[in-house]
PDB file of N, CA and C in Angstrom:
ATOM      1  N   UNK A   1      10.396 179.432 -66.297  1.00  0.00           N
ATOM      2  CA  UNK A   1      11.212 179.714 -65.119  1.00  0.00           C
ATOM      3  C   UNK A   1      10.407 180.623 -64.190  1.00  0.00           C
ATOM      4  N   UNK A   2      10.232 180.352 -63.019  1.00  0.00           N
ATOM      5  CA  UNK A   2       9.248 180.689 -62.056  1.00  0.00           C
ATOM      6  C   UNK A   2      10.444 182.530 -61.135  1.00  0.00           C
ATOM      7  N   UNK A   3      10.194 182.922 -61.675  1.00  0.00           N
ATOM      8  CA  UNK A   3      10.988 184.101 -60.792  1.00  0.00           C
ATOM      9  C   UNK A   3      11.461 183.894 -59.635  1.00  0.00           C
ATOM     10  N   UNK A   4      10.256 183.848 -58.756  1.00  0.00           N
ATOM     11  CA  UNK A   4      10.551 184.306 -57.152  1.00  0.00           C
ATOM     12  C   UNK A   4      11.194 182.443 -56.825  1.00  0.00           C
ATOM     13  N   UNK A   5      10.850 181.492 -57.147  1.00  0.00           N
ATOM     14  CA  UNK A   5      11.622 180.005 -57.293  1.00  0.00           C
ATOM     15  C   UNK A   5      13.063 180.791 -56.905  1.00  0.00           C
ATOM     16  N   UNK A   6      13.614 180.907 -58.654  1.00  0.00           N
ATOM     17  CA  UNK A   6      15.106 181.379 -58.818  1.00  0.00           C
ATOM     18  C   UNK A   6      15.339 182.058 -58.218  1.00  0.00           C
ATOM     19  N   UNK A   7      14.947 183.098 -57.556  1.00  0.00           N
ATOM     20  CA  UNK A   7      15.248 184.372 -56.935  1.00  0.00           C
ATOM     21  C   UNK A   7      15.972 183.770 -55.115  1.00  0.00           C
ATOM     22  N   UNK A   8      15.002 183.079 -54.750  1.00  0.00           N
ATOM     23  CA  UNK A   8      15.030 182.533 -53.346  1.00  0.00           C
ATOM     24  C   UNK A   8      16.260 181.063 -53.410  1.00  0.00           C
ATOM     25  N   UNK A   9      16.466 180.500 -54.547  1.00  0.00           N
ATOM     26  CA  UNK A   9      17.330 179.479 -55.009  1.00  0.00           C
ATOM     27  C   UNK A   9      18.859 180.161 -55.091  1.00  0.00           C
ATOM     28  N   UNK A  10      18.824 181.347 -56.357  1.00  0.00           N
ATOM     29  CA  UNK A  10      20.142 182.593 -56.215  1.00  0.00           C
ATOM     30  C   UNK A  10      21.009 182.523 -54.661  1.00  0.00           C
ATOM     31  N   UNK A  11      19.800 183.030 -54.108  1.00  0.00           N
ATOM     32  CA  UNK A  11      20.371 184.092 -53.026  1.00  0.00           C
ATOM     33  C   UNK A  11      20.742 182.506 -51.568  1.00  0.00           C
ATOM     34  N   UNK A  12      20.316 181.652 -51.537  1.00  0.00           N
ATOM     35  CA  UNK A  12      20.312 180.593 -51.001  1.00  0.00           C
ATOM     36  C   UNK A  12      21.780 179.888 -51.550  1.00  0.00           C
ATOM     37  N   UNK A  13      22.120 179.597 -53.027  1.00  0.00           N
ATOM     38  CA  UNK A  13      23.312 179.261 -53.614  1.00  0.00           C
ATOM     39  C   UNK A  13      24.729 179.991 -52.779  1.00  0.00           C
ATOM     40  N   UNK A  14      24.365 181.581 -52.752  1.00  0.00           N
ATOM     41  CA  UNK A  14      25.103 182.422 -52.460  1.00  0.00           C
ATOM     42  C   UNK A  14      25.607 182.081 -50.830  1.00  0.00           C
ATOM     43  N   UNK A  15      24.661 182.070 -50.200  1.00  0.00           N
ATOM     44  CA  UNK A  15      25.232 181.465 -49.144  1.00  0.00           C
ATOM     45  C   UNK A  15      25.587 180.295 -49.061  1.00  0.00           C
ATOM     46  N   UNK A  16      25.377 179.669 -49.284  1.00  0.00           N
ATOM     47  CA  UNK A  16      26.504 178.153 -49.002  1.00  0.00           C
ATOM     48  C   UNK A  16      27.339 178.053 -50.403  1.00  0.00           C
ATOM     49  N   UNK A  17      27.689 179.079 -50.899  1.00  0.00           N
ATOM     50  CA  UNK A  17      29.008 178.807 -51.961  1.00  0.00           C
ATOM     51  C   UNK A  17      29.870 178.420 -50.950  1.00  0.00           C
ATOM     52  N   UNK A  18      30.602 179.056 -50.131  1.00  0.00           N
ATOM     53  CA  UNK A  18      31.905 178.874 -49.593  1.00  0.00           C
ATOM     54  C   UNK A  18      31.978 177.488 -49.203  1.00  0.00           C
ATOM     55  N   UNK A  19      30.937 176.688 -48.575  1.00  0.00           N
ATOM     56  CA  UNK A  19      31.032 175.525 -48.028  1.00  0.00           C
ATOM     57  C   UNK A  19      30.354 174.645 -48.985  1.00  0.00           C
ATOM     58  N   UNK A  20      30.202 175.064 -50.127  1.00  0.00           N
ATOM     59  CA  UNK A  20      30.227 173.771 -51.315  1.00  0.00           C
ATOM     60  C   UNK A  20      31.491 173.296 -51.922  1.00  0.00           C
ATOM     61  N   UNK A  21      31.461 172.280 -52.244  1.00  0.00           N
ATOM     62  CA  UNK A  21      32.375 171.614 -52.891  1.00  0.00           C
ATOM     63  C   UNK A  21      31.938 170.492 -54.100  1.00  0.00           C
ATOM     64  N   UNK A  22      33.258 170.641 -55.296  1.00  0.00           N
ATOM     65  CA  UNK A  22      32.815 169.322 -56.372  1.00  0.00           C
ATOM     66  C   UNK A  22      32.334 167.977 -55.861  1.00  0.00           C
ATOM     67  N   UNK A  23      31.444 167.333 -56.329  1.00  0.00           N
ATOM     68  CA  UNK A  23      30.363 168.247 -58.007  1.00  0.00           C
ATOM     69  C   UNK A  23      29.364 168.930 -57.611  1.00  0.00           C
ATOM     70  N   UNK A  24      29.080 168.719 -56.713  1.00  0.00           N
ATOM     71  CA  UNK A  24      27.768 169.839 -56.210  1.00  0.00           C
ATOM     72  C   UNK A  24      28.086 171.408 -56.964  1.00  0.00           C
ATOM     73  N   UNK A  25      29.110 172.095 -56.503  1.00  0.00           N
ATOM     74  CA  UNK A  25      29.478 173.044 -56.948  1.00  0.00           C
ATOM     75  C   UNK A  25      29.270 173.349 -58.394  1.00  0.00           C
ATOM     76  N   UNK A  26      29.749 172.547 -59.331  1.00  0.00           N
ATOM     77  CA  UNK A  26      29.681 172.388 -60.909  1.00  0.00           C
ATOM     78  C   UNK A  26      28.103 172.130 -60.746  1.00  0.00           C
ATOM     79  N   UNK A  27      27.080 171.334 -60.403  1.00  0.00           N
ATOM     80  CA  UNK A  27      26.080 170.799 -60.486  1.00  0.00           C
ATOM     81  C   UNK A  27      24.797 172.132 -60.426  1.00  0.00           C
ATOM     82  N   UNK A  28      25.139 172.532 -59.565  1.00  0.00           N
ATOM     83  CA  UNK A  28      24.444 173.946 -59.007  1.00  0.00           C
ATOM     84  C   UNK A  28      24.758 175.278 -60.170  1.00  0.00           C
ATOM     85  N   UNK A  29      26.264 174.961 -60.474  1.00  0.00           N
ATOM     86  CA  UNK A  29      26.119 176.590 -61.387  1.00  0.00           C
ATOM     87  C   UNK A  29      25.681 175.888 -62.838  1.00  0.00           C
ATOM     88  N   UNK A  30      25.525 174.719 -63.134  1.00  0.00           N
ATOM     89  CA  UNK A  30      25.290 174.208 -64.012  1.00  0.00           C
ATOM     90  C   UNK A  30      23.686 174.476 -64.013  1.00  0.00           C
ATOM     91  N   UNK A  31      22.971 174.151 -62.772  1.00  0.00           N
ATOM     92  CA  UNK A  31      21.304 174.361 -62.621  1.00  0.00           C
ATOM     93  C   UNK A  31      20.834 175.528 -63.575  1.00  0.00           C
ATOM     94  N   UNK A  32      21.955 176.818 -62.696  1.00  0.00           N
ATOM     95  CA  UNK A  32      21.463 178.220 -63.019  1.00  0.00           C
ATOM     96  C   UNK A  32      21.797 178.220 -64.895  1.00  0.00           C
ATOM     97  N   UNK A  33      23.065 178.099 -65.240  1.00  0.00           N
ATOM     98  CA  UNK A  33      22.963 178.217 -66.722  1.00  0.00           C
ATOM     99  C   UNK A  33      21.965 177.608 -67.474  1.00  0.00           C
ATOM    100  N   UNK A  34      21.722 176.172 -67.524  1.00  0.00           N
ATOM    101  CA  UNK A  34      20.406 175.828 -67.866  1.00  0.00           C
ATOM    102  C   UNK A  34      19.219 176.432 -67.936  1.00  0.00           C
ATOM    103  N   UNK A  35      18.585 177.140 -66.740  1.00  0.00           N
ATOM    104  CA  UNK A  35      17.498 177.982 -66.585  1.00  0.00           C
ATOM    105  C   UNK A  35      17.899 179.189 -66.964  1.00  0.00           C
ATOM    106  N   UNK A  36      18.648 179.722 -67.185  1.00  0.00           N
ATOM    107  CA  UNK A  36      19.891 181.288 -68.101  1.00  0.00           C
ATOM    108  C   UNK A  36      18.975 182.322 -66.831  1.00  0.00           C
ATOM    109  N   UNK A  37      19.323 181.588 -65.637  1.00  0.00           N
ATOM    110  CA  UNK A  37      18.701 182.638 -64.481  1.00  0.00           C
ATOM    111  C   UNK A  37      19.789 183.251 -64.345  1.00  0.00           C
ATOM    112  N   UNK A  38      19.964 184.190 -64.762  1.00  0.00           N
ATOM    113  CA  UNK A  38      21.258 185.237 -64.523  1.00  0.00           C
ATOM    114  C   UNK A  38      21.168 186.306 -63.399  1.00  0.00           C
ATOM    115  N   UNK A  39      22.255 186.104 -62.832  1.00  0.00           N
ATOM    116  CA  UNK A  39      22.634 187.135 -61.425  1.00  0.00           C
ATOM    117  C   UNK A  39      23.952 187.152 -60.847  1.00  0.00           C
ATOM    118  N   UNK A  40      24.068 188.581 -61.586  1.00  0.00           N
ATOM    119  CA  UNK A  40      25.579 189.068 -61.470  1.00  0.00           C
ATOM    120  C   UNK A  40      26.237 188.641 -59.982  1.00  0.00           C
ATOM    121  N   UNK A  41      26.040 188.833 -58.794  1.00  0.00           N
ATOM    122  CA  UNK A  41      26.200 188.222 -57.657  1.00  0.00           C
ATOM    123  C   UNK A  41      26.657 186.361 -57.645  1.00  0.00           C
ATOM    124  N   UNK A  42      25.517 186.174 -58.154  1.00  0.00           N
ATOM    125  CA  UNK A  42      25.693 184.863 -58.315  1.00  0.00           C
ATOM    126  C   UNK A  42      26.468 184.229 -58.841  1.00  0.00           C
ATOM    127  N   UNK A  43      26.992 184.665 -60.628  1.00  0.00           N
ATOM    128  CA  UNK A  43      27.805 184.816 -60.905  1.00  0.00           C
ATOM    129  C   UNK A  43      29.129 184.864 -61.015  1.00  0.00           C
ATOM    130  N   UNK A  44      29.743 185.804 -59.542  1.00  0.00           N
ATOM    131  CA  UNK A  44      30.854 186.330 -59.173  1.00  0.00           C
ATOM    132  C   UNK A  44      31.375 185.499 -58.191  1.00  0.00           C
ATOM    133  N   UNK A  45      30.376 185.114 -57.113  1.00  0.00           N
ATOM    134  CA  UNK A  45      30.172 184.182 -56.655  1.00  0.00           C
ATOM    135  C   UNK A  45      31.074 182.987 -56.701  1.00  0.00           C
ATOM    136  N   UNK A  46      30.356 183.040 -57.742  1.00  0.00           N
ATOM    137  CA  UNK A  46      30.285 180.692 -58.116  1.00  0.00           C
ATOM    138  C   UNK A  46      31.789 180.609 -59.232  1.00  0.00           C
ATOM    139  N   UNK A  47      31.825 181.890 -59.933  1.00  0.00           N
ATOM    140  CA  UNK A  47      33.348 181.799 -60.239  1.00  0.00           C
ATOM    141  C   UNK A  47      34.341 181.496 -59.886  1.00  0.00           C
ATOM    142  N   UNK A  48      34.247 182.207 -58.769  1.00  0.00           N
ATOM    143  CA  UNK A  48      35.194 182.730 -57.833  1.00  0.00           C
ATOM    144  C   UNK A  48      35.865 181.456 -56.871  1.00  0.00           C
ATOM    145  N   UNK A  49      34.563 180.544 -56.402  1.00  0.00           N
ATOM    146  CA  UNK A  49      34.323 179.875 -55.879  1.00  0.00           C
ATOM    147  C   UNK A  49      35.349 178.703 -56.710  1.00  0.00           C
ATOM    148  N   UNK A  50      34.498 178.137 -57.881  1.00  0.00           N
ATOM    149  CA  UNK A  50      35.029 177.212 -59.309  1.00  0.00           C
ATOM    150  C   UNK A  50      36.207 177.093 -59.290  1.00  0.00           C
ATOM    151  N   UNK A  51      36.875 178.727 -59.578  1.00  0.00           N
ATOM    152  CA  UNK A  51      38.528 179.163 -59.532  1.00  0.00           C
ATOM    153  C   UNK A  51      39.468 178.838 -58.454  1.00  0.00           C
ATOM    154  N   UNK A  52      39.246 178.822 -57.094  1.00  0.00           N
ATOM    155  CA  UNK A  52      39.562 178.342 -56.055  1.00  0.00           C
ATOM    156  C   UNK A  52      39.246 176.774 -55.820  1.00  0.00           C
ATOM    157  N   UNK A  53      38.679 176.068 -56.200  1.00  0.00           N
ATOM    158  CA  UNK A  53      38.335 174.744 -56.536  1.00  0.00           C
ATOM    159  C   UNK A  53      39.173 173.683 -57.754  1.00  0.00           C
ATOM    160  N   UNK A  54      39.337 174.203 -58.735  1.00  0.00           N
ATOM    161  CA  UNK A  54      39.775 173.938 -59.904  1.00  0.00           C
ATOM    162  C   UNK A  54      40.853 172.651 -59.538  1.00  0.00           C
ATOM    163  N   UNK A  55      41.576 172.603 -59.068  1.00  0.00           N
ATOM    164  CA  UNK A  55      42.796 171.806 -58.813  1.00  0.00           C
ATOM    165  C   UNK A  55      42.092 170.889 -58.376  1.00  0.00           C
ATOM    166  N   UNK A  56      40.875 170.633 -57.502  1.00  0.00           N
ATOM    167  CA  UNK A  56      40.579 169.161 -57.094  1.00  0.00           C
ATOM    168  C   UNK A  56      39.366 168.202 -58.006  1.00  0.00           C
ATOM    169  N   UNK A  57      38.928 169.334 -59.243  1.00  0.00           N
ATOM    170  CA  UNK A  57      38.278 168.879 -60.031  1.00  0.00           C
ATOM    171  C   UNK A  57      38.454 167.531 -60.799  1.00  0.00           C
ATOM    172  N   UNK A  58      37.605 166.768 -60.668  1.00  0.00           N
ATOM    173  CA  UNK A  58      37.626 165.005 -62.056  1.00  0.00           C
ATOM    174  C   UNK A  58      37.140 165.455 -63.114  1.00  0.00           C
ATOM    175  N   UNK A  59      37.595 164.814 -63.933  1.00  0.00           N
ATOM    176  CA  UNK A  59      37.132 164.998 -65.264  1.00  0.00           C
ATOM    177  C   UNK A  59      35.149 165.038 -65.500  1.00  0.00           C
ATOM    178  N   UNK A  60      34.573 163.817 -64.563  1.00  0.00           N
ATOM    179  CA  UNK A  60      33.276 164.615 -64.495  1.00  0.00           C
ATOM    180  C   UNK A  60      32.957 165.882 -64.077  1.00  0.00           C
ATOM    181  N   UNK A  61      33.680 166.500 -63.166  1.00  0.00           N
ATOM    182  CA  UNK A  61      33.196 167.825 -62.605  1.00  0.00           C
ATOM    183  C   UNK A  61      33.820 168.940 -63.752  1.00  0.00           C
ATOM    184  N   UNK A  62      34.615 168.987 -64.833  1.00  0.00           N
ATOM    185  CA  UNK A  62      35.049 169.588 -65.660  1.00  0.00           C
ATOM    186  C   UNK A  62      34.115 169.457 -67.070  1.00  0.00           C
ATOM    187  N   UNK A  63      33.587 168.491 -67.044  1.00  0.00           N
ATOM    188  CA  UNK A  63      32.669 167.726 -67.844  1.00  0.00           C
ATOM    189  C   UNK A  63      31.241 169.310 -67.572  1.00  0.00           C
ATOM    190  N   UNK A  64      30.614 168.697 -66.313  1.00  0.00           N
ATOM    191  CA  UNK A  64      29.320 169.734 -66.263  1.00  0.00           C
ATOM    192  C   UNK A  64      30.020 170.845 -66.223  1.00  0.00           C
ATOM    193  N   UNK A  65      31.198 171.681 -65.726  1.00  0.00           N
ATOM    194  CA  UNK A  65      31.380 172.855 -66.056  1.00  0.00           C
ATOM    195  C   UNK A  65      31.172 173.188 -67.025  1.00  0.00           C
ATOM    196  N   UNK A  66      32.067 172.138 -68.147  1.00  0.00           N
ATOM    197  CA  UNK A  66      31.856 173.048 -69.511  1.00  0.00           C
ATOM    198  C   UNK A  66      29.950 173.192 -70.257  1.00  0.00           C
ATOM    199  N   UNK A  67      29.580 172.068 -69.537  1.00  0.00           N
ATOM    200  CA  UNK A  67      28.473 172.109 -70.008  1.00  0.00           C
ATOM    201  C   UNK A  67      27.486 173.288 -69.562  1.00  0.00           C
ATOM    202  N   UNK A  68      27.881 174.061 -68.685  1.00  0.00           N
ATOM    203  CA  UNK A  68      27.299 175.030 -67.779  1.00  0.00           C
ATOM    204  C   UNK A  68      27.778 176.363 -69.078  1.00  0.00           C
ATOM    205  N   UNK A  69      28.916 176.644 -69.626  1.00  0.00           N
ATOM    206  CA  UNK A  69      29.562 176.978 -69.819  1.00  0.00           C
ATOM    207  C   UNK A  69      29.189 177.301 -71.694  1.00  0.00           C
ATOM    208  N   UNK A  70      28.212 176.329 -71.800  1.00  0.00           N
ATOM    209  CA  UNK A  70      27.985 176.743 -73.017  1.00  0.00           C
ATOM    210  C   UNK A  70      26.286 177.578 -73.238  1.00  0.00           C
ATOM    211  N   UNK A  71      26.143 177.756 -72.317  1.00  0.00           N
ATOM    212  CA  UNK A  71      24.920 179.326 -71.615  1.00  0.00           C
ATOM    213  C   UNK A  71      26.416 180.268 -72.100  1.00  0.00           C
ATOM    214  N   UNK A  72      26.442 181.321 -73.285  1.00  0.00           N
ATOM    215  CA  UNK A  72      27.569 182.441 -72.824  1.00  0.00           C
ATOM    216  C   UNK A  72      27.050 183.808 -72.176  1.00  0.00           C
ATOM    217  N   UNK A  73      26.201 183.348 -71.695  1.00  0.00           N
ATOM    218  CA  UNK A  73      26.082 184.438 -70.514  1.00  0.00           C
ATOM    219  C   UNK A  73      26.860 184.199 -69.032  1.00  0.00           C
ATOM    220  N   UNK A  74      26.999 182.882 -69.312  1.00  0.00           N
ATOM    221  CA  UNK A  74      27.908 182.019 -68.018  1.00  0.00           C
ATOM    222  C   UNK A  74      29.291 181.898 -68.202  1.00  0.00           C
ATOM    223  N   UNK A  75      29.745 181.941 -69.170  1.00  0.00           N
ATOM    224  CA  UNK A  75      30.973 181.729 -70.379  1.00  0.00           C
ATOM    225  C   UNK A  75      31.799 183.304 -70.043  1.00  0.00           C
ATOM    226  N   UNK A  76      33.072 182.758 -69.331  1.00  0.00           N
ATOM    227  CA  UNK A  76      34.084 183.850 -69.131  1.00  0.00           C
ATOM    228  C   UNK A  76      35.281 182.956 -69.696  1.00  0.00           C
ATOM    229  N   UNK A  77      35.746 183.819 -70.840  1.00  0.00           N
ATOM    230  CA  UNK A  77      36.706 183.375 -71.813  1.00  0.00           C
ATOM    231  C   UNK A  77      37.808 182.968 -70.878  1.00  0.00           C
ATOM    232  N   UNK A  78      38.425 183.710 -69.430  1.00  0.00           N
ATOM    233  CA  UNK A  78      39.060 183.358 -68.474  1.00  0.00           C
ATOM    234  C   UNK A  78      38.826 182.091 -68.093  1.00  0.00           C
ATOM    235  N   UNK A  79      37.983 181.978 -67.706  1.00  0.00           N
ATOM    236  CA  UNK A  79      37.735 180.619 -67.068  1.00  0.00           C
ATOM    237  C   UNK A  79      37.291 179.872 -67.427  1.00  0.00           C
ATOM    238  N   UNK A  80      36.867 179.748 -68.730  1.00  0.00           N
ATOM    239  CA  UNK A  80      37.052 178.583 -69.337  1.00  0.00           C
ATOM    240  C   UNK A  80      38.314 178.120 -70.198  1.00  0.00           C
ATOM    241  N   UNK A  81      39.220 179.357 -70.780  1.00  0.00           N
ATOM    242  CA  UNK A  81      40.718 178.944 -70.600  1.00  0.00           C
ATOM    243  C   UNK A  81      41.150 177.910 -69.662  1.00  0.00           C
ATOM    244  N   UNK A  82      40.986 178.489 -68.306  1.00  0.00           N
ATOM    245  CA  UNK A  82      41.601 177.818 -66.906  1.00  0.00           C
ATOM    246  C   UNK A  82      40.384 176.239 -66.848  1.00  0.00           C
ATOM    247  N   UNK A  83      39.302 176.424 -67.405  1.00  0.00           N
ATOM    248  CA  UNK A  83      39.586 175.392 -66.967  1.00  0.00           C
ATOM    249  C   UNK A  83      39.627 174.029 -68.110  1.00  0.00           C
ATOM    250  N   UNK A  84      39.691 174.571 -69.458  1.00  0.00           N
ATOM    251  CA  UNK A  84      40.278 173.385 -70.246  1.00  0.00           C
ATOM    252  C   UNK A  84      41.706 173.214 -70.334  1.00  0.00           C
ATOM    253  N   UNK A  85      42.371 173.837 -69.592  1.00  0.00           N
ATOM    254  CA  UNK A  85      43.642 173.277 -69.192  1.00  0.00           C
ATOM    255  C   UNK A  85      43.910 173.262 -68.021  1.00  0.00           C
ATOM    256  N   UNK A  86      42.684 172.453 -67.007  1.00  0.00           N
ATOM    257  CA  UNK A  86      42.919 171.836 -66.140  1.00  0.00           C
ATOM    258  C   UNK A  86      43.437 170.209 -65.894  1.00  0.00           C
TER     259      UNK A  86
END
């Protein structure tokens, strides 16, 4: 994992959270767990984001969540509650 890559990728995610939408959304926080590029911002972020999203999710876009989801550094017992009983 190339640092300054992730670093400039993070902070780039962060801004266009608000105007992403499923699956991109799932697809992207799925990127970061994979690479276990962790950033609390980012993080809070893309949760936040997920959580406000949730209701228009398909079963594929619930699909890569969880798969994002099994990084538990990405893994908030909250929200993954919320979203296997979506």
């Amino acid at each position: 994992v190339d640092p300054e890559i992730w670093t400039k990728f993070s902070w780039r995610a962060q801004q266009i959270a608000a105007r992403t939408h499923e699956p991109d959304l799932c697809y992207i926080f799925r990127a970061f767990a994979r690479a276990d590029w962790f950033d609390q911002n980012l993080l809070t972020t893309y949760l936040g984001r997920l959580h406000r999203r949730l209701h228009s999710f398909h079963l594929p876009d619930v699909a890569v969540l969880l798969e994002a989801f099994a990084n538990p550094r990405f893994r908030q017992s909250a929200y993954l509650q919320k979203t296997l009983l979506q």
